[in-house]
PDB file of N, CA and C in Angstrom:
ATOM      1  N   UNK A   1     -22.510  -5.791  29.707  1.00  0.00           N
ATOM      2  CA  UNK A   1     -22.119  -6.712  28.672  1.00  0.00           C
ATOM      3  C   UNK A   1     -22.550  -6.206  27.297  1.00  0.00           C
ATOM      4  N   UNK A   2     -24.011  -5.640  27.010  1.00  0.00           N
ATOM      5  CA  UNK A   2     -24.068  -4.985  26.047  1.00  0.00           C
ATOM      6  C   UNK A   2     -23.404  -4.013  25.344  1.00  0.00           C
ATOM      7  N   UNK A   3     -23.316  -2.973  26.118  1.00  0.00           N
ATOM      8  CA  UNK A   3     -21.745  -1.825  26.298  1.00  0.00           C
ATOM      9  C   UNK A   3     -20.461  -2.392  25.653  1.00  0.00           C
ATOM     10  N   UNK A   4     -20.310  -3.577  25.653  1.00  0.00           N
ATOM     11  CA  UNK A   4     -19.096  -4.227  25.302  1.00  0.00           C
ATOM     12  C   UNK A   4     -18.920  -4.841  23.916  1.00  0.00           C
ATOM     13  N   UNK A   5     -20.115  -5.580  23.898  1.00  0.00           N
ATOM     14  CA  UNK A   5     -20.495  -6.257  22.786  1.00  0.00           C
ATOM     15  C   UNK A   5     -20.498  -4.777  21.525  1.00  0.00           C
ATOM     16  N   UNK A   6     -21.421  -3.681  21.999  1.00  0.00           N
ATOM     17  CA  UNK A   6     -21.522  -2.860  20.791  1.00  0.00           C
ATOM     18  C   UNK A   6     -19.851  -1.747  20.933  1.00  0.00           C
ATOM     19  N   UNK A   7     -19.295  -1.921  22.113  1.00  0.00           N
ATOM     20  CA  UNK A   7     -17.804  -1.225  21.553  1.00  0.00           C
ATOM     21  C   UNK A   7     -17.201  -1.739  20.896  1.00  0.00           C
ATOM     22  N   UNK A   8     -17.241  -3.780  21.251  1.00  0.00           N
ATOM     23  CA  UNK A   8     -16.437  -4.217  20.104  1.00  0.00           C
ATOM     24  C   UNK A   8     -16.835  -4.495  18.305  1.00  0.00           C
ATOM     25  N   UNK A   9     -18.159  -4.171  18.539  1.00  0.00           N
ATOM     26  CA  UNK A   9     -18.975  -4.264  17.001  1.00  0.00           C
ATOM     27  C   UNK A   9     -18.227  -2.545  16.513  1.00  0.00           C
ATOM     28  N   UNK A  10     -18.433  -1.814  17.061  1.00  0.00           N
ATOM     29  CA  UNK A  10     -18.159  -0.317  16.495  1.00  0.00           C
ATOM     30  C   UNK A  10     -16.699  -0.545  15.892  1.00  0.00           C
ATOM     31  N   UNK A  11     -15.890  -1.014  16.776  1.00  0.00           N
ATOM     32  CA  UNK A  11     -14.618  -1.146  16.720  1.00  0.00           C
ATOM     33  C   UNK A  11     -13.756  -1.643  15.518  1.00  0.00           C
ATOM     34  N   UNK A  12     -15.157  -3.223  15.411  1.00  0.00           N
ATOM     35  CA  UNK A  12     -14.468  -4.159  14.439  1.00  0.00           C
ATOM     36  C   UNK A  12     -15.057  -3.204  13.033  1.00  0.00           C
ATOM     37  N   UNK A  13     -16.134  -2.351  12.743  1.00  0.00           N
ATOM     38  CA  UNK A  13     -16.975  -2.126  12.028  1.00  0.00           C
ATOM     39  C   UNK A  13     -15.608  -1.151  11.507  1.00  0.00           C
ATOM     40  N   UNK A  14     -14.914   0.011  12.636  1.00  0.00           N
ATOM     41  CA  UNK A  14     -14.116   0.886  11.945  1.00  0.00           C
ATOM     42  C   UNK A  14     -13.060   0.745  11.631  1.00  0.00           C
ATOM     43  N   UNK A  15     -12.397  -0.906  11.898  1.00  0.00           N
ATOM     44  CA  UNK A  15     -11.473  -1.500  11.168  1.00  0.00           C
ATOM     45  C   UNK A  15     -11.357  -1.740  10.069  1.00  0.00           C
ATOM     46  N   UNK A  16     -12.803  -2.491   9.641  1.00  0.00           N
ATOM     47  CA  UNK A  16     -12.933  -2.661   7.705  1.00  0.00           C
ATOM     48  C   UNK A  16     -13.336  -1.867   7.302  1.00  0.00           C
ATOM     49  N   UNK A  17     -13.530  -0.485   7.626  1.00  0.00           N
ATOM     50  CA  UNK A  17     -13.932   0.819   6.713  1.00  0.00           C
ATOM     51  C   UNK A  17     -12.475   0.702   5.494  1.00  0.00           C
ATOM     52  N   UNK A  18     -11.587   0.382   5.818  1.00  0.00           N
ATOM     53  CA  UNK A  18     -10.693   0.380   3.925  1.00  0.00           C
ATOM     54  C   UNK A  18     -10.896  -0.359   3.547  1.00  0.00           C
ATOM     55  N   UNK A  19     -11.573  -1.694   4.278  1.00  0.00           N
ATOM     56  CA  UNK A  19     -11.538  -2.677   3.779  1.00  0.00           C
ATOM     57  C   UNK A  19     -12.640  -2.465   2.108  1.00  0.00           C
ATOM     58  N   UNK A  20     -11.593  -2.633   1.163  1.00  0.00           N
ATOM     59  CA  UNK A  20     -12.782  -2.495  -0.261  1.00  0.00           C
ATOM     60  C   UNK A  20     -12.510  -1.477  -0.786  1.00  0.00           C
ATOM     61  N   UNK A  21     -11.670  -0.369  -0.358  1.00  0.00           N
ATOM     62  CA  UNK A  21     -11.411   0.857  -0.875  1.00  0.00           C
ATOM     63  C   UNK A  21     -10.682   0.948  -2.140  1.00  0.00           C
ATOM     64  N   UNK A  22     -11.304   1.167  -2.767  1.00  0.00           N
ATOM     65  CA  UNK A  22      -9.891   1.675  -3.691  1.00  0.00           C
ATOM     66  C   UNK A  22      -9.811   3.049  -4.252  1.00  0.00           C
ATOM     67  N   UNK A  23      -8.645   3.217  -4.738  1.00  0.00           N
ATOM     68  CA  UNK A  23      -7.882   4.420  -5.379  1.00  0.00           C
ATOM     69  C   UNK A  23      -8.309   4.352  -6.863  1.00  0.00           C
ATOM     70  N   UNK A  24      -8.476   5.523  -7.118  1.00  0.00           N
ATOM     71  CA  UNK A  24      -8.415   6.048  -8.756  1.00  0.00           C
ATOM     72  C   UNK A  24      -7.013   6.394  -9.442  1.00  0.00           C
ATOM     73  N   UNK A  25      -6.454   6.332  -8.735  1.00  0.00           N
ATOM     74  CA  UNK A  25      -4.875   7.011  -8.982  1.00  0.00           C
ATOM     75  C   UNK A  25      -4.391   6.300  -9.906  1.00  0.00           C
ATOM     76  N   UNK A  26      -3.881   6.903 -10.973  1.00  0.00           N
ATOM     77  CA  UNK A  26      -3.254   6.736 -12.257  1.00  0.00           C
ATOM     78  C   UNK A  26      -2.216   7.461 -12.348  1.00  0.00           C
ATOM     79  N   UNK A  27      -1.011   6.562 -12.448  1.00  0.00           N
ATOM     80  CA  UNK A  27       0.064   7.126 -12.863  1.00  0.00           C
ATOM     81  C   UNK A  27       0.587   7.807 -14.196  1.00  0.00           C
ATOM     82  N   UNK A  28       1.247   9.174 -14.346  1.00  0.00           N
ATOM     83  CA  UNK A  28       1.215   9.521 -15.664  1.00  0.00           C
ATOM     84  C   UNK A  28       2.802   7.934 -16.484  1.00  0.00           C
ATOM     85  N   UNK A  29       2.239   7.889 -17.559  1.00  0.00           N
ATOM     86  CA  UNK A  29       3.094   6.902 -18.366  1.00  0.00           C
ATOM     87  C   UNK A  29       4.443   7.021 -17.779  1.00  0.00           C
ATOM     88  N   UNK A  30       5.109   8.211 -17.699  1.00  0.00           N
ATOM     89  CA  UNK A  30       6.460   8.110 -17.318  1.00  0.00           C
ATOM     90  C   UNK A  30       7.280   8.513 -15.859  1.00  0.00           C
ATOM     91  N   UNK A  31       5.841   8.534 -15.055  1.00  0.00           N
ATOM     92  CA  UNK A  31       6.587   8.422 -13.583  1.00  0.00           C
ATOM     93  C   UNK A  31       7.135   7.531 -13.191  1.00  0.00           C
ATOM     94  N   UNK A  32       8.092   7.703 -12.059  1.00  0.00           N
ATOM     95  CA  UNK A  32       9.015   7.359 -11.962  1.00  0.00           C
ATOM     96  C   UNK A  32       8.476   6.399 -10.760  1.00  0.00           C
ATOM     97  N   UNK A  33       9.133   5.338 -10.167  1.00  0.00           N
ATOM     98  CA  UNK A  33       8.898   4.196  -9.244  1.00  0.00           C
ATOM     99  C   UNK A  33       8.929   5.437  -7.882  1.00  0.00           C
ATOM    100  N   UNK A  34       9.971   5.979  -7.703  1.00  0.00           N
ATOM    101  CA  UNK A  34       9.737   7.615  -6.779  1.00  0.00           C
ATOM    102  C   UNK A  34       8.627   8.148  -7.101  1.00  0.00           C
ATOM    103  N   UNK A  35       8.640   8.324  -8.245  1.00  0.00           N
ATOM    104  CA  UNK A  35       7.045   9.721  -8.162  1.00  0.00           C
ATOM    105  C   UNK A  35       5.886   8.850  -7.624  1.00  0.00           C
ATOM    106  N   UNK A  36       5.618   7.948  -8.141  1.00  0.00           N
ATOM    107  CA  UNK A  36       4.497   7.028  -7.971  1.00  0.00           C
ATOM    108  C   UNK A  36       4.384   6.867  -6.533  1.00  0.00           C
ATOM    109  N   UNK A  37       5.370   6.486  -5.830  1.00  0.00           N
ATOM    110  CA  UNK A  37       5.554   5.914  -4.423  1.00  0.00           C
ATOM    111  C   UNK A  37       5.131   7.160  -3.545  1.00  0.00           C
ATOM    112  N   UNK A  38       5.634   8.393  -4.034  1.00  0.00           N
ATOM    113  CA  UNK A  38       5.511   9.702  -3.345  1.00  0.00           C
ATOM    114  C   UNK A  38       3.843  10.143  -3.400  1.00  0.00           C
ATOM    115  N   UNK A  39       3.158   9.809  -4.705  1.00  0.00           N
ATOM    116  CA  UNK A  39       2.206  10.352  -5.052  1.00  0.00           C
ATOM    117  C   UNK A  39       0.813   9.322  -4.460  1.00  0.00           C
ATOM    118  N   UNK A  40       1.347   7.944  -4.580  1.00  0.00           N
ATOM    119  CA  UNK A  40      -0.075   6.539  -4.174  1.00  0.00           C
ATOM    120  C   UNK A  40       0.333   6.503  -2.432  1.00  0.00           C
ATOM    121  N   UNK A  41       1.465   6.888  -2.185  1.00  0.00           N
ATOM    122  CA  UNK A  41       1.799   5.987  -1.331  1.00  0.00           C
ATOM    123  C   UNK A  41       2.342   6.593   0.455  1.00  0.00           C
ATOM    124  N   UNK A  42       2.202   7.755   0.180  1.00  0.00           N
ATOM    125  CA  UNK A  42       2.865   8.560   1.219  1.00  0.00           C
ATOM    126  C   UNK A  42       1.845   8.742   2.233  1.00  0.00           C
ATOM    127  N   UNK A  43       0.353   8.452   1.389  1.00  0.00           N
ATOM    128  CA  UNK A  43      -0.657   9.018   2.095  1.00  0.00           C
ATOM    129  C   UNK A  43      -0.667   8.145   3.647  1.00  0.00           C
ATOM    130  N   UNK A  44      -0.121   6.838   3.679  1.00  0.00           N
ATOM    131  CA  UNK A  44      -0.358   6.374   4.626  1.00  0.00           C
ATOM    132  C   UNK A  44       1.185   5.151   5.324  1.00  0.00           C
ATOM    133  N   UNK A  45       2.016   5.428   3.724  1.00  0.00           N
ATOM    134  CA  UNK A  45       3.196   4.864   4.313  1.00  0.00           C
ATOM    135  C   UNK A  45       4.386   6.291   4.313  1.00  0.00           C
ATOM    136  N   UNK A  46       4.460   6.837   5.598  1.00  0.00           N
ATOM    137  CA  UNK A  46       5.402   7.972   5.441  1.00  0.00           C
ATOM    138  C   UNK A  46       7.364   7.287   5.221  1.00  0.00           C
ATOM    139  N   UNK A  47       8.362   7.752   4.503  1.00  0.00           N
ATOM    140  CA  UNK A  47       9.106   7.268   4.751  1.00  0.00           C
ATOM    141  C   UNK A  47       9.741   7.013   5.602  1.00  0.00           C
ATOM    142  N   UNK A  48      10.442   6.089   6.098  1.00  0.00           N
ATOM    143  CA  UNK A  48      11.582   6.149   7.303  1.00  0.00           C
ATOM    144  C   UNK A  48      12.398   7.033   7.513  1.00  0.00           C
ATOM    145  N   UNK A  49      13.177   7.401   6.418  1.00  0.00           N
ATOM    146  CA  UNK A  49      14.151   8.135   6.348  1.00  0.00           C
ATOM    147  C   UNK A  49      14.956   8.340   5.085  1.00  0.00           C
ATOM    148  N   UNK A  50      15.853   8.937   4.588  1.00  0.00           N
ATOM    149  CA  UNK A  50      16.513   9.095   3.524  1.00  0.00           C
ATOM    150  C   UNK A  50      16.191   8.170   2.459  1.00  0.00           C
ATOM    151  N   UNK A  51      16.993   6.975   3.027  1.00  0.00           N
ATOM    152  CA  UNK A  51      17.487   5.871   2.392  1.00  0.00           C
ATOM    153  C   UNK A  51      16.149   4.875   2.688  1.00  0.00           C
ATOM    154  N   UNK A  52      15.645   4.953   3.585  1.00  0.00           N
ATOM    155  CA  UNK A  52      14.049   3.852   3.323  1.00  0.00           C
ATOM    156  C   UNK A  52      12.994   4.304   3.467  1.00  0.00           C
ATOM    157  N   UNK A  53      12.115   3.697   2.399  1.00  0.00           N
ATOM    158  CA  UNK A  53      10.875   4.335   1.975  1.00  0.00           C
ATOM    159  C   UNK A  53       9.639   3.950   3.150  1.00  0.00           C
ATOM    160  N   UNK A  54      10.044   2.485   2.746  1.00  0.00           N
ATOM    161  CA  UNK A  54       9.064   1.648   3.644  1.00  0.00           C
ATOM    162  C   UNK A  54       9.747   0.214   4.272  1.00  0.00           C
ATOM    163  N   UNK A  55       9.278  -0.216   5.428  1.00  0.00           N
ATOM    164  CA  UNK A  55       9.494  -1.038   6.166  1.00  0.00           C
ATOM    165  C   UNK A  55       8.458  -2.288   5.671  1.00  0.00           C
ATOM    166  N   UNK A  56       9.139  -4.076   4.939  1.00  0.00           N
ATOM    167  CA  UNK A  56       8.456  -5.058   4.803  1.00  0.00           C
ATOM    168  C   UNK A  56       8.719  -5.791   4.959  1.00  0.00           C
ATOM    169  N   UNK A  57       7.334  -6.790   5.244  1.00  0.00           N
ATOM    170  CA  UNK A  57       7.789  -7.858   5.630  1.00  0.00           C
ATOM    171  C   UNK A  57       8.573  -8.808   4.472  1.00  0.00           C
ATOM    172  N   UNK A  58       9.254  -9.934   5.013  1.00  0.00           N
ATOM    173  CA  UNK A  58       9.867 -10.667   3.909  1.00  0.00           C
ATOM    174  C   UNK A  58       9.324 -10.946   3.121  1.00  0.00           C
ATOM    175  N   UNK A  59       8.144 -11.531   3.170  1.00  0.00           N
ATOM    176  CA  UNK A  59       7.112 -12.399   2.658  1.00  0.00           C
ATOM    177  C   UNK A  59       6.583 -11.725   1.159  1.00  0.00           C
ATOM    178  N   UNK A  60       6.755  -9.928   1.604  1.00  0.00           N
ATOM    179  CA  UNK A  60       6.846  -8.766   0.491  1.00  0.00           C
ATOM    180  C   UNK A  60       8.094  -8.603  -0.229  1.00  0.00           C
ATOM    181  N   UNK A  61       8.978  -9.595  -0.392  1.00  0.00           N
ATOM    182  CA  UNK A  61      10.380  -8.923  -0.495  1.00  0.00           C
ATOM    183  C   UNK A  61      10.170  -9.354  -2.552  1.00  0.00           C
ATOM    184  N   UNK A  62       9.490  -9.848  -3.045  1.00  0.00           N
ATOM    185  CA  UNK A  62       9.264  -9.726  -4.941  1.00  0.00           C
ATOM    186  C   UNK A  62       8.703  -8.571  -5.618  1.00  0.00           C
ATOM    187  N   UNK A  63       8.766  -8.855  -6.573  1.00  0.00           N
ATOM    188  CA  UNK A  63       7.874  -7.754  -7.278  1.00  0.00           C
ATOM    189  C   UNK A  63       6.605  -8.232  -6.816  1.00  0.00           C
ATOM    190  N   UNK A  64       6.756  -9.599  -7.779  1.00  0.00           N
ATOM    191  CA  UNK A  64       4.508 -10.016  -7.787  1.00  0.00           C
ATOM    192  C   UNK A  64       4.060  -9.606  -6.507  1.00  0.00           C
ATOM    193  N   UNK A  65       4.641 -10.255  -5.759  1.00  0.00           N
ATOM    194  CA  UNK A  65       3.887 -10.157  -4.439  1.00  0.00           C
ATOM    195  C   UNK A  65       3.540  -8.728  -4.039  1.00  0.00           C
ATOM    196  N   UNK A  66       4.477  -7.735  -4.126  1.00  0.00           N
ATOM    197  CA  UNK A  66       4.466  -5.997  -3.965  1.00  0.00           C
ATOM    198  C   UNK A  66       3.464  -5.647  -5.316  1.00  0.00           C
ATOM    199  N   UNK A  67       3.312  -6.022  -6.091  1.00  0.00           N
ATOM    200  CA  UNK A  67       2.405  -5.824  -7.207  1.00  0.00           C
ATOM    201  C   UNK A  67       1.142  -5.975  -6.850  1.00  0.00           C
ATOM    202  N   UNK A  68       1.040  -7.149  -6.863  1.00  0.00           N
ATOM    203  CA  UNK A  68      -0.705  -7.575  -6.090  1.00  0.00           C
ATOM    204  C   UNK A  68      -1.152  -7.342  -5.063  1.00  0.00           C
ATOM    205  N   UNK A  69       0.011  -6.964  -4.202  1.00  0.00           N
ATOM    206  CA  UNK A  69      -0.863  -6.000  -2.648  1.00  0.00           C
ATOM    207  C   UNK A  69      -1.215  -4.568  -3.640  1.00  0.00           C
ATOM    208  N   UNK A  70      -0.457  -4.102  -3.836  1.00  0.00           N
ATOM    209  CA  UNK A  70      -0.613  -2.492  -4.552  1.00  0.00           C
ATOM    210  C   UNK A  70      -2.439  -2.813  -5.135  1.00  0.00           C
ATOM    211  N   UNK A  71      -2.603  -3.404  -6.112  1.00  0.00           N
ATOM    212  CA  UNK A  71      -3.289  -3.686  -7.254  1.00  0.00           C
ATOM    213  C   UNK A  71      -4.579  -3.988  -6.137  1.00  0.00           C
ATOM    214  N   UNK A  72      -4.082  -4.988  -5.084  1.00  0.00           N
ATOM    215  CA  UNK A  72      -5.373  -5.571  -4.852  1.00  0.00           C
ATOM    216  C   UNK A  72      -6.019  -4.910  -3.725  1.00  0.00           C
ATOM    217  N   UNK A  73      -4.896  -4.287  -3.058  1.00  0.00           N
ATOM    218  CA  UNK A  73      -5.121  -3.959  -1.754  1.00  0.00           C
ATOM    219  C   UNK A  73      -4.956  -4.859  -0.572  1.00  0.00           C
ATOM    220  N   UNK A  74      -5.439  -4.849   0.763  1.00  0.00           N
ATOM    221  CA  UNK A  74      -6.067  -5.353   1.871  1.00  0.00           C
ATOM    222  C   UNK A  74      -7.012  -4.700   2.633  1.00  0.00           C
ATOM    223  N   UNK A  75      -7.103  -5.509   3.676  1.00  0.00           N
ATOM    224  CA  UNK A  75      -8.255  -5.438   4.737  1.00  0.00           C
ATOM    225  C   UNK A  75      -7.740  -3.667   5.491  1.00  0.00           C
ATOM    226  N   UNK A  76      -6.679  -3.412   5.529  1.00  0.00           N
ATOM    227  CA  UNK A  76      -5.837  -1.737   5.884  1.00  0.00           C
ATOM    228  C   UNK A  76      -5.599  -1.289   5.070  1.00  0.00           C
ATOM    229  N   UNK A  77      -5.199  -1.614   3.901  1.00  0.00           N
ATOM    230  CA  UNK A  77      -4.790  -0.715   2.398  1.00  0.00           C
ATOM    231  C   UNK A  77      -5.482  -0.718   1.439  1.00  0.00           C
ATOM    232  N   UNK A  78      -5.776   0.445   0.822  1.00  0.00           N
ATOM    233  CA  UNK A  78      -6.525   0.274  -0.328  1.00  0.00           C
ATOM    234  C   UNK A  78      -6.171   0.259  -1.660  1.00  0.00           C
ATOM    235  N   UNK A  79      -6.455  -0.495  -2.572  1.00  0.00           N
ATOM    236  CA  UNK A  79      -6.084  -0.951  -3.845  1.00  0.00           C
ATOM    237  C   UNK A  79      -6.258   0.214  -4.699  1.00  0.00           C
ATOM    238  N   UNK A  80      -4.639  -0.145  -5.911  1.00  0.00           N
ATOM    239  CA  UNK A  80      -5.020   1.066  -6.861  1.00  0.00           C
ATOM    240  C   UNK A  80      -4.510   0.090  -8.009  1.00  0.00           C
ATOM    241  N   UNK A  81      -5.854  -0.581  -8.762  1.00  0.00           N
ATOM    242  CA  UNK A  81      -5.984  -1.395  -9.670  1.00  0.00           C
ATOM    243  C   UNK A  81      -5.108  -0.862 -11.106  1.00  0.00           C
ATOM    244  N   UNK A  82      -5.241   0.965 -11.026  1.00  0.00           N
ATOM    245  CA  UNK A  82      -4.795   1.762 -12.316  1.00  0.00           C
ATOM    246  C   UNK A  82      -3.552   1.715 -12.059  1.00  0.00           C
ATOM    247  N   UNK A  83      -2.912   0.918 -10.981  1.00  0.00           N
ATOM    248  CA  UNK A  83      -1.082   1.143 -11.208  1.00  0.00           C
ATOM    249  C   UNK A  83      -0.745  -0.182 -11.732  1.00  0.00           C
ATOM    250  N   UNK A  84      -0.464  -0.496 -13.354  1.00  0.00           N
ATOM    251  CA  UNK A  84      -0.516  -1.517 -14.029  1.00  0.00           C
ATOM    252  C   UNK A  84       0.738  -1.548 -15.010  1.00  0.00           C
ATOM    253  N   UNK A  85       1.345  -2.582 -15.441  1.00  0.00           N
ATOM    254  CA  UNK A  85       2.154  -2.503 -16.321  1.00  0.00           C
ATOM    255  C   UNK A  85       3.678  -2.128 -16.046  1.00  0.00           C
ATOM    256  N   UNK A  86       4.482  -0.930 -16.770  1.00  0.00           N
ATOM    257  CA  UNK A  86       5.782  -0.988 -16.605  1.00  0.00           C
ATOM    258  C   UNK A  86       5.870   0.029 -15.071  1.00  0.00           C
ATOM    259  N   UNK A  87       4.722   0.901 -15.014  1.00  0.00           N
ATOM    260  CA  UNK A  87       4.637   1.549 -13.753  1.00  0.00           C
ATOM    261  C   UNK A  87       4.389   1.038 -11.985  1.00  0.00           C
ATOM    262  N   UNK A  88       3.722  -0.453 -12.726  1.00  0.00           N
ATOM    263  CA  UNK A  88       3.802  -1.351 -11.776  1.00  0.00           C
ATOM    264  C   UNK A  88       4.957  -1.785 -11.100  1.00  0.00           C
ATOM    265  N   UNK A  89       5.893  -1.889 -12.470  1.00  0.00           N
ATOM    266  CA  UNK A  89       7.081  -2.990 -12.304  1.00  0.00           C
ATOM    267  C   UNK A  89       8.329  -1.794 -11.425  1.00  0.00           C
ATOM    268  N   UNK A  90       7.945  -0.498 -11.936  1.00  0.00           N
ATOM    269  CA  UNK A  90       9.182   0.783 -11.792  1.00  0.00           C
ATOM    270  C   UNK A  90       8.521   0.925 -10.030  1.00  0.00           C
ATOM    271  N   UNK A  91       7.034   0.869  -9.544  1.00  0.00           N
ATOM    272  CA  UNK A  91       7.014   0.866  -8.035  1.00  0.00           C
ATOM    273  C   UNK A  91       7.104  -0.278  -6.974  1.00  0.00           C
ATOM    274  N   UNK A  92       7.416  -1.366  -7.776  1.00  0.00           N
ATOM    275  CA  UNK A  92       7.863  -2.832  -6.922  1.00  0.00           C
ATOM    276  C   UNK A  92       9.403  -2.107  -7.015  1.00  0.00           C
ATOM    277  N   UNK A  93       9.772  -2.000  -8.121  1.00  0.00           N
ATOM    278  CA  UNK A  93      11.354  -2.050  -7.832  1.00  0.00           C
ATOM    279  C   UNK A  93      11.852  -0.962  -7.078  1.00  0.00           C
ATOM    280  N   UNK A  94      11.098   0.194  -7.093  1.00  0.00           N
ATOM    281  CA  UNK A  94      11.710   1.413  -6.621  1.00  0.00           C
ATOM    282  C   UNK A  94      11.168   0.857  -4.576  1.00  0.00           C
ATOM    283  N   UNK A  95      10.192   0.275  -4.079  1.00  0.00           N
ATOM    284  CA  UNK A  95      10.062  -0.319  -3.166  1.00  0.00           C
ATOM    285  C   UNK A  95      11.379  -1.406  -2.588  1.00  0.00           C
ATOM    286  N   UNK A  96      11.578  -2.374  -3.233  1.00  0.00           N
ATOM    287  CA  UNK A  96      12.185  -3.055  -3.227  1.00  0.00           C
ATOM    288  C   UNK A  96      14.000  -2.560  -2.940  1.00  0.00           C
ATOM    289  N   UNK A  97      14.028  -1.408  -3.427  1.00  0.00           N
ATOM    290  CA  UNK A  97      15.566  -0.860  -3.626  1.00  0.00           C
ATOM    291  C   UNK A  97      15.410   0.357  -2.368  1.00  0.00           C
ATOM    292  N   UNK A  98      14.514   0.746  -1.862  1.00  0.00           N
ATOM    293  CA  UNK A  98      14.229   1.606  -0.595  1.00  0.00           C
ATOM    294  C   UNK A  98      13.404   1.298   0.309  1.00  0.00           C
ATOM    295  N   UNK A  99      13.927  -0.202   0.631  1.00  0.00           N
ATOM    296  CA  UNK A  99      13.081  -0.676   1.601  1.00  0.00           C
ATOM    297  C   UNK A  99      14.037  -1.369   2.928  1.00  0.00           C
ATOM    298  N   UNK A 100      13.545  -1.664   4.131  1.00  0.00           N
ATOM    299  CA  UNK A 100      13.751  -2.653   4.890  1.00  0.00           C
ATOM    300  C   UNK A 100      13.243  -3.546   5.232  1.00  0.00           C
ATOM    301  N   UNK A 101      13.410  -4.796   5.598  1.00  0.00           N
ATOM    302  CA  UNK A 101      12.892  -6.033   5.786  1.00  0.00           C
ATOM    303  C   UNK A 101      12.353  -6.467   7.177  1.00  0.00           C
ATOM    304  N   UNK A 102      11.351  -6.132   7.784  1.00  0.00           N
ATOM    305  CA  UNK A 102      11.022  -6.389   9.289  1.00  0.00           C
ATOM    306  C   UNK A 102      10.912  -8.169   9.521  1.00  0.00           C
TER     307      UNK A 102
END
């Protein structure tokens, strides 16, 4: 039972290792909603294919909402607070226009 208790402590422990992470990543002023996506974002969302970048849920289907995950992160993704402003708005939309809806 002990054995168990500390596999599932290890377990849960190497789940929230992103949890809190964030990125330094700064976009230069005039990248593109592509460059940005290619450069913050590949590391852990690879594309689907041609035509889709990433697979979301509905619930992701706005900007704000795709904004403030980016910005804030989660408990699996880590936040990149420095993607702010019109570069924000150019990687919601460039998401939004190469995406699918699970």
């Amino acid at each position: 039972m002990k054995k168990l208790n500390l596999l599932f402590g290890v377990s849960a422990l190497a789940m929230l290792v992103g949890c809190g992470h964030t990125s330094d990543y700064t976009p230069a002023a005039d990248a593109s909603g592509e460059q940005i996506f290619s450069t913050a974002c590949t590391e852990c969302h690879t594309p689907v294919n041609a035509d889709v970048a990433i697979v979301i849920s509905a619930r992701m289907t706005n900007k704000d909402a795709i904004i403030k995950k980016v910005q804030s992160g989660s408990m699996r993704m880590k936040a990149f607070p420095n993607i702010q402003g019109d570069a924000a708005d150019r990687l919601a939309e460039y998401v939004l226009a190469n995406s699918t809806i699970q």
